[in-house]
Protein backbone atom coordinates (compact mmCIF):
# COMPACT_ATOMS: atom_id res chain seq x y z
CA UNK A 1 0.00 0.00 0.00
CA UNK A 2 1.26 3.16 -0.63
CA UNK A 3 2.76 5.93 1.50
CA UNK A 4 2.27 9.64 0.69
CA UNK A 5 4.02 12.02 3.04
CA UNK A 6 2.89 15.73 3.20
CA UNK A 7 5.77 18.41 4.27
CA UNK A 8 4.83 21.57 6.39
CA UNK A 9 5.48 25.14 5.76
CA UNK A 10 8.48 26.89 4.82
CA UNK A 11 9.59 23.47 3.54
CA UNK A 12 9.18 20.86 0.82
CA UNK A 13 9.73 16.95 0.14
CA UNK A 14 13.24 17.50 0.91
CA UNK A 15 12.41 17.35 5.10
CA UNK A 16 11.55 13.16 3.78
CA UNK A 17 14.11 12.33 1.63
CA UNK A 18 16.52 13.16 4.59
CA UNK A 19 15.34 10.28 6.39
CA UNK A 20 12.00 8.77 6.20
CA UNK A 21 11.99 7.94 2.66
CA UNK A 22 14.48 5.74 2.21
CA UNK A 23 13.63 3.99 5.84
CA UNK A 24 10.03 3.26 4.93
CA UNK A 25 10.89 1.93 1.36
CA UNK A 26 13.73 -0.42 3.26
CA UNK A 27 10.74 -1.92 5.02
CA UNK A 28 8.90 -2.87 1.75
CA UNK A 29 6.49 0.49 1.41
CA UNK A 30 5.87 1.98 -1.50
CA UNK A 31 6.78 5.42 -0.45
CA UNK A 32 6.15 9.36 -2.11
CA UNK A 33 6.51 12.30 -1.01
CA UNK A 34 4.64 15.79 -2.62
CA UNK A 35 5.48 19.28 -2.85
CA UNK A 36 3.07 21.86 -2.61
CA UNK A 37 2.83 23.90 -5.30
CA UNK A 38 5.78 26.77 -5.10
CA UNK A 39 7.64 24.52 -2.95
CA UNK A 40 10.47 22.29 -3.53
CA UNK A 41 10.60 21.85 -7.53
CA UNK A 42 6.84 22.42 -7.62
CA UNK A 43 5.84 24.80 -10.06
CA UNK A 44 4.14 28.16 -8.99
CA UNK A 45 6.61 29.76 -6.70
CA UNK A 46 5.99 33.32 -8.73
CA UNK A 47 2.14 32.76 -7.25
CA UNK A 48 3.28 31.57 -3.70
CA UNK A 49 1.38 34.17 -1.48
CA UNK A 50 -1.94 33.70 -3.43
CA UNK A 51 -2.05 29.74 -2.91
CA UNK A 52 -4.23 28.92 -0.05
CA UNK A 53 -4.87 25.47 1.82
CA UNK A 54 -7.14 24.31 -0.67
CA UNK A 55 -4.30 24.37 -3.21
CA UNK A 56 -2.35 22.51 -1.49
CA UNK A 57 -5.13 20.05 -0.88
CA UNK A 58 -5.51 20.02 -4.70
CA UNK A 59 -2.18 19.28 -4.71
CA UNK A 60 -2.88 16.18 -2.50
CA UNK A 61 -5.69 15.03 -4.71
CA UNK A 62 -3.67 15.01 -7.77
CA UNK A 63 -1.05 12.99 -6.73
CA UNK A 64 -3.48 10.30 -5.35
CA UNK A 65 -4.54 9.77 -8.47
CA UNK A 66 -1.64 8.89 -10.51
CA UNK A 67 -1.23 6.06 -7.61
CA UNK A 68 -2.32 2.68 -7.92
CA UNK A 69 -4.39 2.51 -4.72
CA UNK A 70 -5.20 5.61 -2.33
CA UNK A 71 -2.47 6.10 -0.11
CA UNK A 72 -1.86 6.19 3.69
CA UNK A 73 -1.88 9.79 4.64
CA UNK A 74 1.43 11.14 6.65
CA UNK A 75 1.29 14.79 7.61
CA UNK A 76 3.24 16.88 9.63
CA UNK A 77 2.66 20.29 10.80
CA UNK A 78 0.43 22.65 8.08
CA UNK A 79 0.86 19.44 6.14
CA UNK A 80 -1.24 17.61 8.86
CA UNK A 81 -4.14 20.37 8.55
CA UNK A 82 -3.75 19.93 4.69
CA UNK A 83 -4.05 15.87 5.17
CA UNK A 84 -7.61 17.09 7.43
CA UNK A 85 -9.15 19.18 4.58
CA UNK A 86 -8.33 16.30 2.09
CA UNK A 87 -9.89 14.27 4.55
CA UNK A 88 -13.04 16.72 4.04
CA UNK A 89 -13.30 15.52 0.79
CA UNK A 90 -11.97 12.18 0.11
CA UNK A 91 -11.45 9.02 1.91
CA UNK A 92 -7.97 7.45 2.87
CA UNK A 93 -6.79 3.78 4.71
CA UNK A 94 -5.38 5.48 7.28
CA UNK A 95 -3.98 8.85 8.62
CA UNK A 96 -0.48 9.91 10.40
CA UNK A 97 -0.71 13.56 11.89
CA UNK A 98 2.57 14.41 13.09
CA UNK A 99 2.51 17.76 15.03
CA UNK A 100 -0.09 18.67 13.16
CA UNK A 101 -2.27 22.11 13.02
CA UNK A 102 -4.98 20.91 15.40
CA UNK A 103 -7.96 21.24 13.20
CA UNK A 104 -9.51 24.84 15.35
CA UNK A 105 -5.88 26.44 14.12
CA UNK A 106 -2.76 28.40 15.22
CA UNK A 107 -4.30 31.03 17.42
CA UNK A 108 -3.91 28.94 20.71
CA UNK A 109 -0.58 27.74 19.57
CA UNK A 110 -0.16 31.50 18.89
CA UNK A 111 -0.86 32.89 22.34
CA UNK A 112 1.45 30.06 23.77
CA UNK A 113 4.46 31.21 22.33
CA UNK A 114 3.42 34.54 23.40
CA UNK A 115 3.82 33.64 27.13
CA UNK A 116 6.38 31.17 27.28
CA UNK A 117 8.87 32.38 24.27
CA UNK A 118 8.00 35.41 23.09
CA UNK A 119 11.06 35.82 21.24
CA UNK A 120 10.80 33.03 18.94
CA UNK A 121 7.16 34.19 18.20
CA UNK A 122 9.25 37.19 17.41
CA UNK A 123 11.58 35.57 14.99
CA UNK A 124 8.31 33.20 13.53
CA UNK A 125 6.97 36.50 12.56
CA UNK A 126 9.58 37.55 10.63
CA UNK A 127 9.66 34.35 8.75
CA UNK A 128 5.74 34.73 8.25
CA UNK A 129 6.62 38.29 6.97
CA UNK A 130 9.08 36.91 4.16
CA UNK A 131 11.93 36.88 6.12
CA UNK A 132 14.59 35.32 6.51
CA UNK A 133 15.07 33.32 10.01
CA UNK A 134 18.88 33.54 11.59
CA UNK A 135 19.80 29.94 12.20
CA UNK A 136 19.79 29.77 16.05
CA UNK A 137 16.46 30.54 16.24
CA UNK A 138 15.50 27.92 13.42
CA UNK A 139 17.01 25.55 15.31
CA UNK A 140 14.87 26.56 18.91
CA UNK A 141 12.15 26.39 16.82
CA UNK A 142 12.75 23.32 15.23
CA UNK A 143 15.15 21.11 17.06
CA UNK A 144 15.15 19.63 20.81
CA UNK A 145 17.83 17.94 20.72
CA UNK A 146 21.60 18.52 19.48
CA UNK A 147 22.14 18.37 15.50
CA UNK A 148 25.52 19.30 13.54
CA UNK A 149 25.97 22.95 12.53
CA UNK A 150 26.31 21.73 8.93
CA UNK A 151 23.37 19.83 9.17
CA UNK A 152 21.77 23.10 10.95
CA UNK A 153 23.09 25.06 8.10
CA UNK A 154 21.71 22.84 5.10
CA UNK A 155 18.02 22.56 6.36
CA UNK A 156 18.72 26.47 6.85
CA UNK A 157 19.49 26.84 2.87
CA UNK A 158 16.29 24.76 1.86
CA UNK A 159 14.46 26.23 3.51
CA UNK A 160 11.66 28.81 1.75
CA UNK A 161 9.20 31.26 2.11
CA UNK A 162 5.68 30.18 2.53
CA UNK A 163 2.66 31.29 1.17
CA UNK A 164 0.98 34.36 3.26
CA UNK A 165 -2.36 33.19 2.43
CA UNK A 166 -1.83 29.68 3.67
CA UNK A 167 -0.48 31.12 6.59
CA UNK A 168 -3.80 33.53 7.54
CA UNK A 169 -5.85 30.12 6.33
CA UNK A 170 -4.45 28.11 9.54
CA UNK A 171 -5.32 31.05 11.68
CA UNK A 172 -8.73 31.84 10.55
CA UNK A 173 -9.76 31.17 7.16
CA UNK A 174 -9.80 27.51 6.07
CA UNK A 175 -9.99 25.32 8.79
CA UNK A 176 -11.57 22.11 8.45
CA UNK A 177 -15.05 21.25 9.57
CA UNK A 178 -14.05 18.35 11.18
CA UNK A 179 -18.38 17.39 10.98
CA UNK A 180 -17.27 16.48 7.26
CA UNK A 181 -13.87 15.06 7.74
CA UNK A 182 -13.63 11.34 7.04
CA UNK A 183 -12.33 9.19 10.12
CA UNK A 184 -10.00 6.25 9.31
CA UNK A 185 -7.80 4.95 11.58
CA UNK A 186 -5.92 8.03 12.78
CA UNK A 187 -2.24 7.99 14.49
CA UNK A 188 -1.85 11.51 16.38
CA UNK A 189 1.98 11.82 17.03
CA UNK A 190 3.67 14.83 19.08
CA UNK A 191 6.98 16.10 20.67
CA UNK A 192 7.55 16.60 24.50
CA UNK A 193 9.36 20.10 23.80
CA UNK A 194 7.66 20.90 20.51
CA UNK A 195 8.03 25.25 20.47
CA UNK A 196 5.11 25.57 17.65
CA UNK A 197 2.45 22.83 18.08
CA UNK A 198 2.24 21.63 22.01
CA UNK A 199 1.66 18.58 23.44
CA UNK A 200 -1.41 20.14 24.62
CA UNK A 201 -2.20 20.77 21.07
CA UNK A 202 -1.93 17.48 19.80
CA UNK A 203 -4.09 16.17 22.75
CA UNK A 204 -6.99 18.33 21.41
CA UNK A 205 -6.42 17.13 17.90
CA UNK A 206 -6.54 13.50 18.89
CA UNK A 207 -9.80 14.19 21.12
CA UNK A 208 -11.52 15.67 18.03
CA UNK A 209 -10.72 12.82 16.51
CA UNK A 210 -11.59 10.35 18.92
CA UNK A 211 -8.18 9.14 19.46
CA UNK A 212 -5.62 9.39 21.67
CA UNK A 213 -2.53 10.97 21.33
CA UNK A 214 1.26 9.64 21.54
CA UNK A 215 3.50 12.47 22.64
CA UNK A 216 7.87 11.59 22.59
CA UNK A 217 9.64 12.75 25.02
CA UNK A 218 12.77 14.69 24.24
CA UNK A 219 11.92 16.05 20.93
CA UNK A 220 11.08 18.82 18.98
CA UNK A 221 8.81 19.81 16.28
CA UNK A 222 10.65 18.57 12.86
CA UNK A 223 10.30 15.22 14.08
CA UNK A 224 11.30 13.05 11.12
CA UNK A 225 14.37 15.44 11.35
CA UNK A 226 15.88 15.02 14.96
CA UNK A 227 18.34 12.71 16.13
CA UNK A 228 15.86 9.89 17.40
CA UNK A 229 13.99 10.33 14.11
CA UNK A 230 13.88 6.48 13.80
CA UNK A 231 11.94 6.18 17.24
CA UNK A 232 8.88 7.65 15.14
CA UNK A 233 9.47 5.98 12.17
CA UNK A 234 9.39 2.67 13.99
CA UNK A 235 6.50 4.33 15.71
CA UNK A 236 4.72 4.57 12.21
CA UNK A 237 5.25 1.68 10.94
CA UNK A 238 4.54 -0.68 13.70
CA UNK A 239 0.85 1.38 13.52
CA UNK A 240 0.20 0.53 10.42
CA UNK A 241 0.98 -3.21 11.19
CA UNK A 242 -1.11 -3.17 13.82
CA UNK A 243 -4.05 -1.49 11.38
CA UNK A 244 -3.39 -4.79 9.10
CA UNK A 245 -2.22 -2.17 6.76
């Protein structure tokens, strides 16, 4: 059955390839990985700002249908709100939210950071604003535990603008109804010291969902990108065994 693993903002299919990718297909899964369009090699990056959730859902749907068979669903951050509203629309086997948007947004994620560390909700603004993030505070943002400078350096480098609208969409603007979102077996993954999307977060996500949540300890948010990366992969894929996947 295939795999189809859907990157967050600011990135592309690169944050999989690292890692995941090759793991998964080792194990026998057919594995792929999308970029939205104007990320990665996408086309569309001269339209970036005026692509919206929905596009990126579109995005979703159109790669499901070159597969053979609909896909498990692996999403992490704004890619696991973009797995939700395909979920709106479409049916899949199964669903992997990693740190995920919880489906009512980023406003209490928002207000979070505002009280405990203001200063990277400082430097997440500027990013949001087009700018450019210096690389310690990608790495609080990102990373729990220690990773190489170069390593640091060349997720720095790939990483990209994203698109404004999509951005005001996870605040306000195109949640998901979660009335209308299909429920198939649903794995809600977080990180202990995740800066962006709390464990607290991910509880609420798995409640809506009527599932619990599995929250590991000692990471951060890019989980398929920090040193115990395996941990979830393992995680993952002993899940979908256990689905009869």
């Amino acid at each position: 059955m295939p795999l189809l693993f859907v990157h967050g903002a600011f990135v592309g299919a690169w944050c999989w390839e690292e890692h995941f990718l090759p793991w998964f297909a080792g194990r026998g899964w057919a594995v792929h990985a999308v970029s939205f369009s104007g990320h990665g090699g996408s086309p569309g990056r001269d339209e970036l700002d005026s692509l919206g959730l929905n596009r990126y859902v579109a995005d979703i749907a159109g790669v499901v249908a070159t597969l053979p068979a609909p896909p498990i669903l692996i999403g992490h951050s704004m890619g696991g709100l973009v797995v939700q509203k395909y979920l709106e629309r479409a049916a899949a086997p199964a669903a992997v939210l990693m740190a995920s948007v919880p489906p009512h947004g980023l406003i209490a994620s928002a207000l979070g950071m505002l009280f405990t560390t203001p200063h990277l909700l400082f430097a997440l603004n500027q990013v949001m604003g087009g700018g450019q993030p210096d690389i310690d505070s990608l790495r609080q943002i990102l990373f729990h535990q220690p990773i190489a400078a170069e390593k640091l350096r060349r997720y720095w480098k790939q990483s990209q603008p994203e698109s404004q609208r999509a951005i005001w969409d996870m605040f306000f603007y195109s949640l998901p109804d979660t009335s209308r979102v299909y429920r198939p077996p649903m794995l809600v993954l977080g990180a202990q010291y995740d800066r962006l999307i709390s464990p607290g977060q991910v509880r609420t996500t798995a409640d809506v969902y009527g599932t619990r949540s599995e929250i590991f300890p000692h990471m951060g948010h890019a989980m398929m990108l920090e040193r115990d990366w395996e941990k979830v992969a393992v995680r993952i894929d002993e899940w979908l065994i256990e689905q009869g996947l």
